[in-house]
C-alpha atoms as a PDB file:
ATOM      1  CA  UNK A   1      13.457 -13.717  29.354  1.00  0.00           C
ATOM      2  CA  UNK A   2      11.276 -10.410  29.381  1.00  0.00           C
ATOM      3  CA  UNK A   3       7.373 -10.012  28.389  1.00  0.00           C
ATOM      4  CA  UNK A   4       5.866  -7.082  26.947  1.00  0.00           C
ATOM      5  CA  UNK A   5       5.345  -5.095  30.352  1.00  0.00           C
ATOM      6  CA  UNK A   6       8.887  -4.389  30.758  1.00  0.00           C
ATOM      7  CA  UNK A   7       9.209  -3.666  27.138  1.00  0.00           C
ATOM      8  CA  UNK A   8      10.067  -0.018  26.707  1.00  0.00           C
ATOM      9  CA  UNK A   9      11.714  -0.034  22.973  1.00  0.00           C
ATOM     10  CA  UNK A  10      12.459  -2.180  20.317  1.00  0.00           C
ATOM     11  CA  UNK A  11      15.646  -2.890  17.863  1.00  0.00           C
ATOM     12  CA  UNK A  12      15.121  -2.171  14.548  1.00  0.00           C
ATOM     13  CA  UNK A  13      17.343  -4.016  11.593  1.00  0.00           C
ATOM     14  CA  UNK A  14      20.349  -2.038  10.486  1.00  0.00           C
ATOM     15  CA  UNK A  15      20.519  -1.691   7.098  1.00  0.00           C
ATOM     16  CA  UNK A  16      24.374  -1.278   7.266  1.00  0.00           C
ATOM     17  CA  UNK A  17      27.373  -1.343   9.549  1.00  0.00           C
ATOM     18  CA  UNK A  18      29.593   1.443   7.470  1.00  0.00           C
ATOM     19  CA  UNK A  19      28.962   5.230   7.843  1.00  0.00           C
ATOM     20  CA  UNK A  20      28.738   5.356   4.319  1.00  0.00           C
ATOM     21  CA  UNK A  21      26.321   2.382   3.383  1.00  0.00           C
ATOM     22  CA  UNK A  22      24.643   4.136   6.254  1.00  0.00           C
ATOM     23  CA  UNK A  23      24.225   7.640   4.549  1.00  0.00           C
ATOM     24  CA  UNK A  24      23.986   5.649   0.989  1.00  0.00           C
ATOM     25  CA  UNK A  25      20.746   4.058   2.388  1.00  0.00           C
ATOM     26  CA  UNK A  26      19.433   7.478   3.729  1.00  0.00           C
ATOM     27  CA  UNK A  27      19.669   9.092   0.246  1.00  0.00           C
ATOM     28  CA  UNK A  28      17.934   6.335  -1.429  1.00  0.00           C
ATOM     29  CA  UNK A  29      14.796   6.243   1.083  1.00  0.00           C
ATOM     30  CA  UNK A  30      15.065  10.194   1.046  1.00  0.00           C
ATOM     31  CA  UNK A  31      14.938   9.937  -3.403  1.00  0.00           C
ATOM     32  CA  UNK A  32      12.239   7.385  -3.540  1.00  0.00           C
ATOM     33  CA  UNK A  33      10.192   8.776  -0.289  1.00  0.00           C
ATOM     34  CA  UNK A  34      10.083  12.332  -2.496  1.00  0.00           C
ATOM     35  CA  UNK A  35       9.201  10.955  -5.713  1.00  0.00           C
ATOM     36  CA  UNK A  36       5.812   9.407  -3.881  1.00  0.00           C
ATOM     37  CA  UNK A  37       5.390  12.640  -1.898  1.00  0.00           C
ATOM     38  CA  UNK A  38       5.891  14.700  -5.461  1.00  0.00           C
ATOM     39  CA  UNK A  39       4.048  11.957  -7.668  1.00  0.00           C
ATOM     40  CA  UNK A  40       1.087  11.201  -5.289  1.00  0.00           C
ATOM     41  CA  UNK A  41       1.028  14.714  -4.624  1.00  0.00           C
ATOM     42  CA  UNK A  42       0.689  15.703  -8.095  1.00  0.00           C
ATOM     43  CA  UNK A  43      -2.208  13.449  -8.733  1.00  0.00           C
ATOM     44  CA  UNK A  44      -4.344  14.695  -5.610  1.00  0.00           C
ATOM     45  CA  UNK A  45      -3.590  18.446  -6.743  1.00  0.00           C
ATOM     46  CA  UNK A  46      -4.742  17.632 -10.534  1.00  0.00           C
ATOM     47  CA  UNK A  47      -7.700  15.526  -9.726  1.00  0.00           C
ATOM     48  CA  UNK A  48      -8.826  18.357  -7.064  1.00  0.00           C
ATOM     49  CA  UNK A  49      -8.245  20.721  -9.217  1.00  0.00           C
ATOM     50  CA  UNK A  50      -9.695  19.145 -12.071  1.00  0.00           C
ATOM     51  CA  UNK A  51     -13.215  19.607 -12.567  1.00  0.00           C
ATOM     52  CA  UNK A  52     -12.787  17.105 -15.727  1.00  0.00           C
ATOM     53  CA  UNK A  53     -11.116  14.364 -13.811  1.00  0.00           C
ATOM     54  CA  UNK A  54     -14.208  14.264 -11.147  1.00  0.00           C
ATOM     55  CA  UNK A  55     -15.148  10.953 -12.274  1.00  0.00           C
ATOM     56  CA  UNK A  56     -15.335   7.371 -10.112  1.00  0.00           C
ATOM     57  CA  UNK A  57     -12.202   6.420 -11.337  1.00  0.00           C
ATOM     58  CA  UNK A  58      -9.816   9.410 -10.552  1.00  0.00           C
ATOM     59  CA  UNK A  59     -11.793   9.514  -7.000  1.00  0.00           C
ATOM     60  CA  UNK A  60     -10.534   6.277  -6.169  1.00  0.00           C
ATOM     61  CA  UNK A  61      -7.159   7.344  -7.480  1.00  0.00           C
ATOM     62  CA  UNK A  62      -6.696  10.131  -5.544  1.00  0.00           C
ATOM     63  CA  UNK A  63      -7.973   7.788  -2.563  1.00  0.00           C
ATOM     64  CA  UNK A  64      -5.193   5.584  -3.642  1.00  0.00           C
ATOM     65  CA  UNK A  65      -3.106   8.315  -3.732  1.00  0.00           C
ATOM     66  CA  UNK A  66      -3.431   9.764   0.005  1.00  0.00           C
ATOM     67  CA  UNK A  67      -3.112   5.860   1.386  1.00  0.00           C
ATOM     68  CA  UNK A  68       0.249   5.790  -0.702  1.00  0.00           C
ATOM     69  CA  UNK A  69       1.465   8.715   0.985  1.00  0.00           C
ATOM     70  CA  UNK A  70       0.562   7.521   4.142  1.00  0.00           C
ATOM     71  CA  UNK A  71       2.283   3.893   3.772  1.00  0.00           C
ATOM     72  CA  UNK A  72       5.461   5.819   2.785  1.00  0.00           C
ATOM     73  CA  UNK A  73       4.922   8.225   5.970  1.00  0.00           C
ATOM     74  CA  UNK A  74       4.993   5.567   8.358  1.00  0.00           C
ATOM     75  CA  UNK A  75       7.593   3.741   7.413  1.00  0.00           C
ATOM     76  CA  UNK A  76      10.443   5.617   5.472  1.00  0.00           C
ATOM     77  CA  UNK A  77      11.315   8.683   7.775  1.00  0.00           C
ATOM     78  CA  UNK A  78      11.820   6.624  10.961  1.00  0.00           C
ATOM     79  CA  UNK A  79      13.911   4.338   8.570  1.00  0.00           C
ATOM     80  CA  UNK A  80      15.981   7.509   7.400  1.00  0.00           C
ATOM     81  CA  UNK A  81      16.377   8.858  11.107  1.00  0.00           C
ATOM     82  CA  UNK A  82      17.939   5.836  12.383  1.00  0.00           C
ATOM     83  CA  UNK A  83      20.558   5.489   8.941  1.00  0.00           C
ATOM     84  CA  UNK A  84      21.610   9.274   9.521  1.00  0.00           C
ATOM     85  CA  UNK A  85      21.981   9.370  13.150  1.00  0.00           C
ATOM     86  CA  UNK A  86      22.928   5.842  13.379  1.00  0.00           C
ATOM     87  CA  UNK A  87      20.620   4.494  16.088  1.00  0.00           C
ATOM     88  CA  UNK A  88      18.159   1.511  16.263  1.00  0.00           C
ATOM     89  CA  UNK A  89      15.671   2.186  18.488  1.00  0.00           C
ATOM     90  CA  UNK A  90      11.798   2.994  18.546  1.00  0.00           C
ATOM     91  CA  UNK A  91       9.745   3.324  21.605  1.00  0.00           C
ATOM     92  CA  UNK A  92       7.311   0.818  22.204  1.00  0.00           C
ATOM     93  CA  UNK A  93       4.026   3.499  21.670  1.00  0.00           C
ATOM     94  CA  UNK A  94       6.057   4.357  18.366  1.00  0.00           C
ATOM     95  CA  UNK A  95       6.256   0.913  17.521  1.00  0.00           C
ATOM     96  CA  UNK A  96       2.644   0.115  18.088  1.00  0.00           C
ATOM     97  CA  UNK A  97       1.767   3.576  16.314  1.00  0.00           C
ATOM     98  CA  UNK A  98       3.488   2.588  13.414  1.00  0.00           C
ATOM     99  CA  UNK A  99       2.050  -1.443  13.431  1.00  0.00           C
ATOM    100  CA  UNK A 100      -1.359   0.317  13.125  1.00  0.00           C
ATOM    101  CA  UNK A 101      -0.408   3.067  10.259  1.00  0.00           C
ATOM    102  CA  UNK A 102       1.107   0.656   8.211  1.00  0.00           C
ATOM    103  CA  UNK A 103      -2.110  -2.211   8.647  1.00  0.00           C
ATOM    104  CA  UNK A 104      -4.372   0.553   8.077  1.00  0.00           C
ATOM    105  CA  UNK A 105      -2.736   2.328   5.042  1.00  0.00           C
ATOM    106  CA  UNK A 106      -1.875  -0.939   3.625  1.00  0.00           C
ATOM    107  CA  UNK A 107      -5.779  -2.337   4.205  1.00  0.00           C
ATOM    108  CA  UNK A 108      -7.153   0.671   2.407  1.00  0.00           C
ATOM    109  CA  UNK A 109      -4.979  -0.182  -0.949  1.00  0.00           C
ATOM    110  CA  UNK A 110      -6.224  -3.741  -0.990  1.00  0.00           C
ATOM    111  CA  UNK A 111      -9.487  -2.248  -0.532  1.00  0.00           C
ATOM    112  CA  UNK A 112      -9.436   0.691  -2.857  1.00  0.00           C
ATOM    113  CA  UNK A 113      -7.999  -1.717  -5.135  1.00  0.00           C
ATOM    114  CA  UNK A 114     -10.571  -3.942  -5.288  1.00  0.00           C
ATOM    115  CA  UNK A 115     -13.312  -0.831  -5.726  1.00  0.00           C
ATOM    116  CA  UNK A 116     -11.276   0.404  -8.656  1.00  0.00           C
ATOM    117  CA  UNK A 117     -11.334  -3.258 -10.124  1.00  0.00           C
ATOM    118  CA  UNK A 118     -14.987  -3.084  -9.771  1.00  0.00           C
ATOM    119  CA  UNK A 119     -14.771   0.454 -11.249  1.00  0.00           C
ATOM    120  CA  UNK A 120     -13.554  -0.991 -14.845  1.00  0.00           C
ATOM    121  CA  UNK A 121     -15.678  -3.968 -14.961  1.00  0.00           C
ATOM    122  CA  UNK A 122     -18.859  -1.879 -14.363  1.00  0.00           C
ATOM    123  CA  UNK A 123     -17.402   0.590 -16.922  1.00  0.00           C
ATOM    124  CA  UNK A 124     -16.408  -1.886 -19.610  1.00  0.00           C
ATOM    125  CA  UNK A 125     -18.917  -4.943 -19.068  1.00  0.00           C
ATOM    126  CA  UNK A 126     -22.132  -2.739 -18.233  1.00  0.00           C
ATOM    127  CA  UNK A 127     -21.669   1.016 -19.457  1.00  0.00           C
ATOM    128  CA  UNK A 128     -24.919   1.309 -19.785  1.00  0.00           C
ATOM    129  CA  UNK A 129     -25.521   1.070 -15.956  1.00  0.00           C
ATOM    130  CA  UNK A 130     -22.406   2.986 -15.038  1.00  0.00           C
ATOM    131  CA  UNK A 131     -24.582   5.926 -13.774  1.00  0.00           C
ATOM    132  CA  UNK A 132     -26.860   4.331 -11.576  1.00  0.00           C
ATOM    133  CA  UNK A 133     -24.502   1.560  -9.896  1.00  0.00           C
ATOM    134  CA  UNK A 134     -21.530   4.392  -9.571  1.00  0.00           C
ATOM    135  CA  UNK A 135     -23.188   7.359  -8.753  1.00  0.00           C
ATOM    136  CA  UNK A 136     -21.150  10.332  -6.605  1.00  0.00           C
ATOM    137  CA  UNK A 137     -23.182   8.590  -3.566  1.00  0.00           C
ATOM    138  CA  UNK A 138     -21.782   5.012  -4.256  1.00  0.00           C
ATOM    139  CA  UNK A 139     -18.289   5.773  -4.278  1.00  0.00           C
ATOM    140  CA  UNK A 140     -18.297   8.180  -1.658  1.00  0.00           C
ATOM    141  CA  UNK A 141     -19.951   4.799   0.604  1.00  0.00           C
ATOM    142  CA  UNK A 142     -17.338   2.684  -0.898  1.00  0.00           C
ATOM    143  CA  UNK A 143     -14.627   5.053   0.018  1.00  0.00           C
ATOM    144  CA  UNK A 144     -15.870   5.020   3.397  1.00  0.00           C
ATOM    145  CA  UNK A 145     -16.327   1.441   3.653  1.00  0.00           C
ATOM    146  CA  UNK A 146     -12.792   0.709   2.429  1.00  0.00           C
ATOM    147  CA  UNK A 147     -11.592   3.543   5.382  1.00  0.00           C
ATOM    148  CA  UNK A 148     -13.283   1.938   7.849  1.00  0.00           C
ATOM    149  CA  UNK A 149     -13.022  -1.561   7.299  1.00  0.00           C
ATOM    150  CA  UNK A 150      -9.149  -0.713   7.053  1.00  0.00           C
ATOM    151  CA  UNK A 151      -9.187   0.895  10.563  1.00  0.00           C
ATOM    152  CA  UNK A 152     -10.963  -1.688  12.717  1.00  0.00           C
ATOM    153  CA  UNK A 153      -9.035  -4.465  10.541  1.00  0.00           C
ATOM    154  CA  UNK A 154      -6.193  -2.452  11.939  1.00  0.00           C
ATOM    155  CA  UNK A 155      -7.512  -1.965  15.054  1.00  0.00           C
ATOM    156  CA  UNK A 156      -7.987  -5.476  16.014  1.00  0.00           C
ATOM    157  CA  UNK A 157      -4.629  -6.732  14.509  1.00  0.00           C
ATOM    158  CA  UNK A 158      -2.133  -4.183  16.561  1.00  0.00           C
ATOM    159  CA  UNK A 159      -4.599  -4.893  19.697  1.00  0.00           C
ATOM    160  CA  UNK A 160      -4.141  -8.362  19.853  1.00  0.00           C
ATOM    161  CA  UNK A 161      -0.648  -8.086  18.612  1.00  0.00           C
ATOM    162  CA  UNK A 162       0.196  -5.691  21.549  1.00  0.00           C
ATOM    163  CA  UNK A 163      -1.394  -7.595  23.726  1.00  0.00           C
ATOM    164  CA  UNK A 164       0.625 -10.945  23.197  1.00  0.00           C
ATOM    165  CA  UNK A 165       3.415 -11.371  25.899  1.00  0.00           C
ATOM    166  CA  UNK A 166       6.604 -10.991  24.170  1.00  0.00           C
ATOM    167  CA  UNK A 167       9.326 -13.610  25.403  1.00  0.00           C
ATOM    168  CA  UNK A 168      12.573 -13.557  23.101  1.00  0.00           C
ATOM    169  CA  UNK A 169      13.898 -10.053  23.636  1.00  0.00           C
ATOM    170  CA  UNK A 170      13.049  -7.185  21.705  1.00  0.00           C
ATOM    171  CA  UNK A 171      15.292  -7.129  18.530  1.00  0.00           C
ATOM    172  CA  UNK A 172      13.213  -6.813  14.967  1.00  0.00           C
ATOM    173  CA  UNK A 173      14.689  -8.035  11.910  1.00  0.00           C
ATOM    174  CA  UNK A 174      13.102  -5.500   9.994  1.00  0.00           C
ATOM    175  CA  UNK A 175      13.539  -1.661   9.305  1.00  0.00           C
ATOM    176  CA  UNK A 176      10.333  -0.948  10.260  1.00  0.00           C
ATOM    177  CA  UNK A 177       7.612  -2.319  12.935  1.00  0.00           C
ATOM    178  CA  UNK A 178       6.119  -5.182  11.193  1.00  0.00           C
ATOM    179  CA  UNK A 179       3.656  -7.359  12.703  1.00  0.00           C
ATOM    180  CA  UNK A 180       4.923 -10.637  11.888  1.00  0.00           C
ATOM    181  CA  UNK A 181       8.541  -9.878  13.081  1.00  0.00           C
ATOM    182  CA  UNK A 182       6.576  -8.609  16.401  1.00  0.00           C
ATOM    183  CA  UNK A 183       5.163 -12.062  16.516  1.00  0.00           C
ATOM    184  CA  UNK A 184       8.215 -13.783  16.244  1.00  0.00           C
ATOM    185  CA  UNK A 185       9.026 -12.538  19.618  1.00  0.00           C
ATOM    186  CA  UNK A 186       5.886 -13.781  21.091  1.00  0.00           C
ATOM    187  CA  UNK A 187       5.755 -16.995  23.597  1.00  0.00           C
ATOM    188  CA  UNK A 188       5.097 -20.435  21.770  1.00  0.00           C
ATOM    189  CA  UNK A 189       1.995 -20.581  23.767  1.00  0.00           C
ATOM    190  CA  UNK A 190       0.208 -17.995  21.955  1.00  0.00           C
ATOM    191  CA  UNK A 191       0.241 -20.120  18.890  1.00  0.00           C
ATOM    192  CA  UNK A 192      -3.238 -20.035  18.021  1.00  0.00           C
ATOM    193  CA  UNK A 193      -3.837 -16.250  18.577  1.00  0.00           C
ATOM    194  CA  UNK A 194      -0.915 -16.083  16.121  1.00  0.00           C
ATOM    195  CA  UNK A 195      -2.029 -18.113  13.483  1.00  0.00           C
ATOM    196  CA  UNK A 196      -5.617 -16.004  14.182  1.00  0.00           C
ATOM    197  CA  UNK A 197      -4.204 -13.113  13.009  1.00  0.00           C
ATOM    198  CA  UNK A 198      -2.541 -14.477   9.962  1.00  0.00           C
ATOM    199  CA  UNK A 199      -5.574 -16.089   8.388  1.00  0.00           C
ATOM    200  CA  UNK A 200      -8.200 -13.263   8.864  1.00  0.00           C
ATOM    201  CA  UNK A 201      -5.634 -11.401   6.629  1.00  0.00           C
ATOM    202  CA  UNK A 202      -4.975 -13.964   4.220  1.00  0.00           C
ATOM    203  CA  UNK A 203      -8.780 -14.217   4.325  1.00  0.00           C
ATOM    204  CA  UNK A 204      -9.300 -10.523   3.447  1.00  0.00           C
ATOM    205  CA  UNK A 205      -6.456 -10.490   1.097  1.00  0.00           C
ATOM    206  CA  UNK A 206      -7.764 -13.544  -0.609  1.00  0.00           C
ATOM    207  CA  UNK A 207     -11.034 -12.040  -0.669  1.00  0.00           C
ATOM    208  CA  UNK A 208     -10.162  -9.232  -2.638  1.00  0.00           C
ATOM    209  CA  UNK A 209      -7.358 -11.201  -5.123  1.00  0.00           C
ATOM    210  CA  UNK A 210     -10.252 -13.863  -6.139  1.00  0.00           C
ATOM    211  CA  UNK A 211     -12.679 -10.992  -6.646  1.00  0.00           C
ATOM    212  CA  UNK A 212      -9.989  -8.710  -8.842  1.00  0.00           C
ATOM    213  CA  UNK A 213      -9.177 -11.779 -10.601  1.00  0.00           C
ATOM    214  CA  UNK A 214     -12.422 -12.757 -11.876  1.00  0.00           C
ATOM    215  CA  UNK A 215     -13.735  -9.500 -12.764  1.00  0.00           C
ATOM    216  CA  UNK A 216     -10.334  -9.195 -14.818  1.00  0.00           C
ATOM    217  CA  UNK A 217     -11.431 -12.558 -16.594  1.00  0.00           C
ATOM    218  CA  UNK A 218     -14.821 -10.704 -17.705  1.00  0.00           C
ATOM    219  CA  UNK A 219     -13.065  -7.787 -18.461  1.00  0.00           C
ATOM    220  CA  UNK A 220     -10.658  -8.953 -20.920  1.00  0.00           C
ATOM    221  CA  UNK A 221     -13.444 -11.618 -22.295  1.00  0.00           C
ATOM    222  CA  UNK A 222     -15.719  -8.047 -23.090  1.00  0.00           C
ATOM    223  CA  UNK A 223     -13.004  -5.796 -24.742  1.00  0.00           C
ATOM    224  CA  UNK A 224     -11.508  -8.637 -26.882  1.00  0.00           C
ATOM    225  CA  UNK A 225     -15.407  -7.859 -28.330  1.00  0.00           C
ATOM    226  CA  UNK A 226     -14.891  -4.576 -29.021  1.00  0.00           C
ATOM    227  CA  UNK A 227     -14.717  -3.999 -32.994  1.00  0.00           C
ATOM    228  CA  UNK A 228     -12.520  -0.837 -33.186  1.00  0.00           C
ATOM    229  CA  UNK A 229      -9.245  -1.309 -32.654  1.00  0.00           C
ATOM    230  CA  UNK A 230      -9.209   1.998 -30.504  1.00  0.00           C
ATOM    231  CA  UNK A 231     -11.847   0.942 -28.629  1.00  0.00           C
ATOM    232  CA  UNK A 232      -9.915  -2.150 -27.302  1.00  0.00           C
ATOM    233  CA  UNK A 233      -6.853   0.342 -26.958  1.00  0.00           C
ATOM    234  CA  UNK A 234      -8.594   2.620 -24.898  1.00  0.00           C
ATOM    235  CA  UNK A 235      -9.815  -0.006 -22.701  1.00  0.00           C
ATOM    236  CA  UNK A 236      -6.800  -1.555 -22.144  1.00  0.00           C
ATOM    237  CA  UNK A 237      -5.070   1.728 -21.260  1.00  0.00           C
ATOM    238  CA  UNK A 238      -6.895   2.295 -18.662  1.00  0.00           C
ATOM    239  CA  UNK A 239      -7.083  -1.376 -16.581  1.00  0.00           C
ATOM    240  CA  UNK A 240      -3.565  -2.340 -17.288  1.00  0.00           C
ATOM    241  CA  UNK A 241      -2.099  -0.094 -15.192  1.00  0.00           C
ATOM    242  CA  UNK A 242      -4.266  -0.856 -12.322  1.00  0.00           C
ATOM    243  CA  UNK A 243      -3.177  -4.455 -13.109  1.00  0.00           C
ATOM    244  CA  UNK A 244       0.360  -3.665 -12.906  1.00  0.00           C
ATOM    245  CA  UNK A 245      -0.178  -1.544  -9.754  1.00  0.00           C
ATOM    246  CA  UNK A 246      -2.106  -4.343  -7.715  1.00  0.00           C
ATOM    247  CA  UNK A 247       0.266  -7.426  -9.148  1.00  0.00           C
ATOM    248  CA  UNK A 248       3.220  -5.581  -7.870  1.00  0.00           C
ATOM    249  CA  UNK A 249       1.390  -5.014  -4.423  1.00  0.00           C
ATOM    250  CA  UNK A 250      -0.679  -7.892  -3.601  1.00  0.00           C
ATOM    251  CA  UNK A 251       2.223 -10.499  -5.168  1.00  0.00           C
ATOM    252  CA  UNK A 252       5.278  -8.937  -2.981  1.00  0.00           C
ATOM    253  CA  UNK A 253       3.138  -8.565   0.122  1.00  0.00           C
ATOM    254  CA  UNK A 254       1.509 -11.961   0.129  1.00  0.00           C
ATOM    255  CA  UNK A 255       4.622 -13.876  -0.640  1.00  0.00           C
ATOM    256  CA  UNK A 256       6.444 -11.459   1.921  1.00  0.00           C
ATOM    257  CA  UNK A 257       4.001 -12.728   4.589  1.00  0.00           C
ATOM    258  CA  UNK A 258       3.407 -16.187   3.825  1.00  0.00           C
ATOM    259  CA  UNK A 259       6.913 -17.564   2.335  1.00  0.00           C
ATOM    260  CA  UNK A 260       8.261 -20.790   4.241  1.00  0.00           C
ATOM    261  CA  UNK A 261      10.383 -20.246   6.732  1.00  0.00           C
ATOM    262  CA  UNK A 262      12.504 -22.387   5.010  1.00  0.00           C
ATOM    263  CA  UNK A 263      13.528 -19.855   2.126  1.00  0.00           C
ATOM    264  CA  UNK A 264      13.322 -16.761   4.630  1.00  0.00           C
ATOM    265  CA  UNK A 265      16.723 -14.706   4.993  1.00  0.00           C
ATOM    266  CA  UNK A 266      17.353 -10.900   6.749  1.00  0.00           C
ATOM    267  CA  UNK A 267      17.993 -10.130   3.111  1.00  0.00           C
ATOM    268  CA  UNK A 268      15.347 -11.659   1.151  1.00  0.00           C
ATOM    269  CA  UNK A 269      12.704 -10.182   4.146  1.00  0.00           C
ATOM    270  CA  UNK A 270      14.815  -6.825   3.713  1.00  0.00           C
ATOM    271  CA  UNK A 271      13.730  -6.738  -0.062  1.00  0.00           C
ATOM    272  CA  UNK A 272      10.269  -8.338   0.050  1.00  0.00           C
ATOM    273  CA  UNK A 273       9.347  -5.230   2.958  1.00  0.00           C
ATOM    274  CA  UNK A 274      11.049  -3.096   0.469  1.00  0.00           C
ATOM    275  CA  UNK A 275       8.818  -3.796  -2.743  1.00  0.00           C
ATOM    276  CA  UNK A 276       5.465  -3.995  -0.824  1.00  0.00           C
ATOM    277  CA  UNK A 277       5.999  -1.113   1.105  1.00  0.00           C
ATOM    278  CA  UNK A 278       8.265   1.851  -0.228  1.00  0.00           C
ATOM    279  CA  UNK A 279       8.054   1.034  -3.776  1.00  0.00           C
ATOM    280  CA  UNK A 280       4.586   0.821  -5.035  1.00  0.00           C
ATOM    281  CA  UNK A 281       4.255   4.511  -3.549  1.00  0.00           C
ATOM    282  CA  UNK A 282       7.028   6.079  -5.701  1.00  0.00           C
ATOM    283  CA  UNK A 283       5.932   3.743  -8.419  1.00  0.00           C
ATOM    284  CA  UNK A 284       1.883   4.120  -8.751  1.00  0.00           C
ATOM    285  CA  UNK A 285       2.073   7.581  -9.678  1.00  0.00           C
ATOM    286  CA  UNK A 286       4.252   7.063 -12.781  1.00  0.00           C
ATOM    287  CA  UNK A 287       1.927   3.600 -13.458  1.00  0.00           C
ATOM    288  CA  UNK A 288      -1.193   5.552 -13.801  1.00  0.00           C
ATOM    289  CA  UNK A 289       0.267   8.879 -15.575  1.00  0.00           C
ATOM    290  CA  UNK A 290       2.442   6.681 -18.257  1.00  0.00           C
ATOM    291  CA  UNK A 291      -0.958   5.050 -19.482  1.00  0.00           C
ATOM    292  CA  UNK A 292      -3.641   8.057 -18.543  1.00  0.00           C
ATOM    293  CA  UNK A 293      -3.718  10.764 -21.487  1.00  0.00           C
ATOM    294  CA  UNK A 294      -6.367  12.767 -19.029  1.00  0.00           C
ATOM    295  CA  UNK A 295      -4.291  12.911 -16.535  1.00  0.00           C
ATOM    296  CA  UNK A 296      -0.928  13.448 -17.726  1.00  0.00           C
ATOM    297  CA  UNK A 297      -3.041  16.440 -19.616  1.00  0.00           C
ATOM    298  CA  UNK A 298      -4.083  17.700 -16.389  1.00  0.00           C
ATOM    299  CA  UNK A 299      -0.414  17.240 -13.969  1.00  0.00           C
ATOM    300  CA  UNK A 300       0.919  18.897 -17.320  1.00  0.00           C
ATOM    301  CA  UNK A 301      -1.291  21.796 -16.736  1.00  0.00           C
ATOM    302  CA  UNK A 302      -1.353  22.272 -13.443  1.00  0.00           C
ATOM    303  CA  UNK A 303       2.976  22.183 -13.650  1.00  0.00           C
ATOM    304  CA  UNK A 304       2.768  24.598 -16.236  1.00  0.00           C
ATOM    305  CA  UNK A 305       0.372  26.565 -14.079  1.00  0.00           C
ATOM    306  CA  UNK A 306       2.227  26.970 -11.425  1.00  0.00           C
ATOM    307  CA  UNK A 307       5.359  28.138 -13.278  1.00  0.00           C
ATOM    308  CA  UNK A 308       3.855  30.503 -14.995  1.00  0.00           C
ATOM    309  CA  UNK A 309       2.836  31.689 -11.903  1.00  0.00           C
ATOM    310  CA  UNK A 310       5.911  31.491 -10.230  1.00  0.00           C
END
């Protein structure tokens, strides 16, 4: 039996036991970690650059963008280190590091999620107060508030997660530092303070998911009134990728985190961490640009841009 004190590193899952599975896995974090760094970067570079694109909408997108690249950050290159030098281990200030990245990048999508949800139903169900209740002030506040709320949330969850004494050993069935694997290594004792932690994020999470849904509800109800048929298209080009974006996220995570133990398996876990974690990075950028004539108009120019400079 050990508690935290004597704690110095932690196990992490290995994704294979073959050299080769080993470097296979390393290639396919290294291809999806630089499609999010080259998609997310592409969208932060056009919507900077973009004079056109500074509207509330691409703001929070290239919000959404940075907290995509820093989910992937945290995660994927520790993940990559260990499959090419074939090692497990992650020092117990990396471990708690990492905990608090991944909270805090993860609680500013929810957030910034929810903001953008707000976005489109102030856009489509009262345009004509767009201006006043979205101003450059307004978002800039709720971009803040979404930052900060995600940092103490964070704050508070790796502190008392840390602080937990940790009695069964100090191998995580997971590729990465994840708090509820951390948990599992906790004493039975500090049941409650578990269970704490659980429901302020199902809480928060909750929060946000009732709030996206309903305003999706009015949303749909107000462009099935649109006459034009372009009118309705254009309106549903640009929520239904921020529908697929936050179903994909808020589905895999929740169910990742709140499955029965009964139905829990090292692989299942392995794919659920997977798909709330690594994918949605690599996979938001291409989401947003497939249904966004503006801004696959303005990557498009700034790629072209830069070749011809080049």
């Amino acid at each position: 039996m050990s508690n935290s004190s004597s704690i110095s590193h932690f196990l992490l899952l290995a994704l294979a036991d073959t050299r080769q599975l080993q470097l296979l896995h390393f290639c396919l974090f290294l291809s999806i970690s630089l499609a999010a760094l080259l998609g997310n970067g592409l969208i932060i570079s056009a919507v900077a650059c973009g004079h056109h694109l500074h509207t509330p909408m691409f703001f929070f997108l290239l919000n959404l963008a940075l907290t995509d690249l820093g989910s992937i950050c945290t995660t994927v290159p520790k993940a990559m280190h260990n499959s090419l030098w074939d090692t497990r281990t992650i020092s117990y200030k990396g471990c708690a590091a990492q905990v608090f990245l991944l909270i805090f990048f993860l609680g500013s999508e929810v957030a910034l999620l929810t903001i953008m949800c707000y976005d489109r139903y102030v856009s489509i169900c009262k345009p004509l107060h767009y201006g006043t209740l979205l101003g450059s002030r307004a978002c800039a506040h709720m971009a803040a508030a979404a930052w900060a709320s995600a940092f103490l949330n964070a704050l508070m969850h790796t502190a008392n997660t840390f602080s937990l004494p940790l009695c069964h050993g100090n191998a995580l069935g997971q590729f990465f530092c994840e708090m509820p694997q951390i948990l599992k290594l906790s004493c039975s004792k500090s049941y409650l303070r578990k269970f704490g932690l659980i429901a302020v994020s199902v809480c928060l999470v909750l929060g946000c998911f009732v709030f996206i849904v309903f305003s999706y509800v009015q949303i749909f109800r107000a462009v099935l009134r649109i006459p034009s048929e372009q009118g309705r298209h254009k309106a549903f080009s640009t929520c239904l990728p921020h529908l697929a974006v936050v179903s994909l996220f808020i589905t895999t995570g929740a169910f990742a985190n709140l499955k029965p133990p009964s139905i829990s398996s090292p692989s299942l876990d392995l794919a659920l961490s997977v798909l709330y974690s690594v994918v949605p990075p690599a996979l938001n950028p291409l989401i947003y640009s497939l249904r966004n004539q503006e801004l696959k108009a303005a990557v498009w120019r700034l790629m072209t841009g830069w070749f011809q400079e080049h």
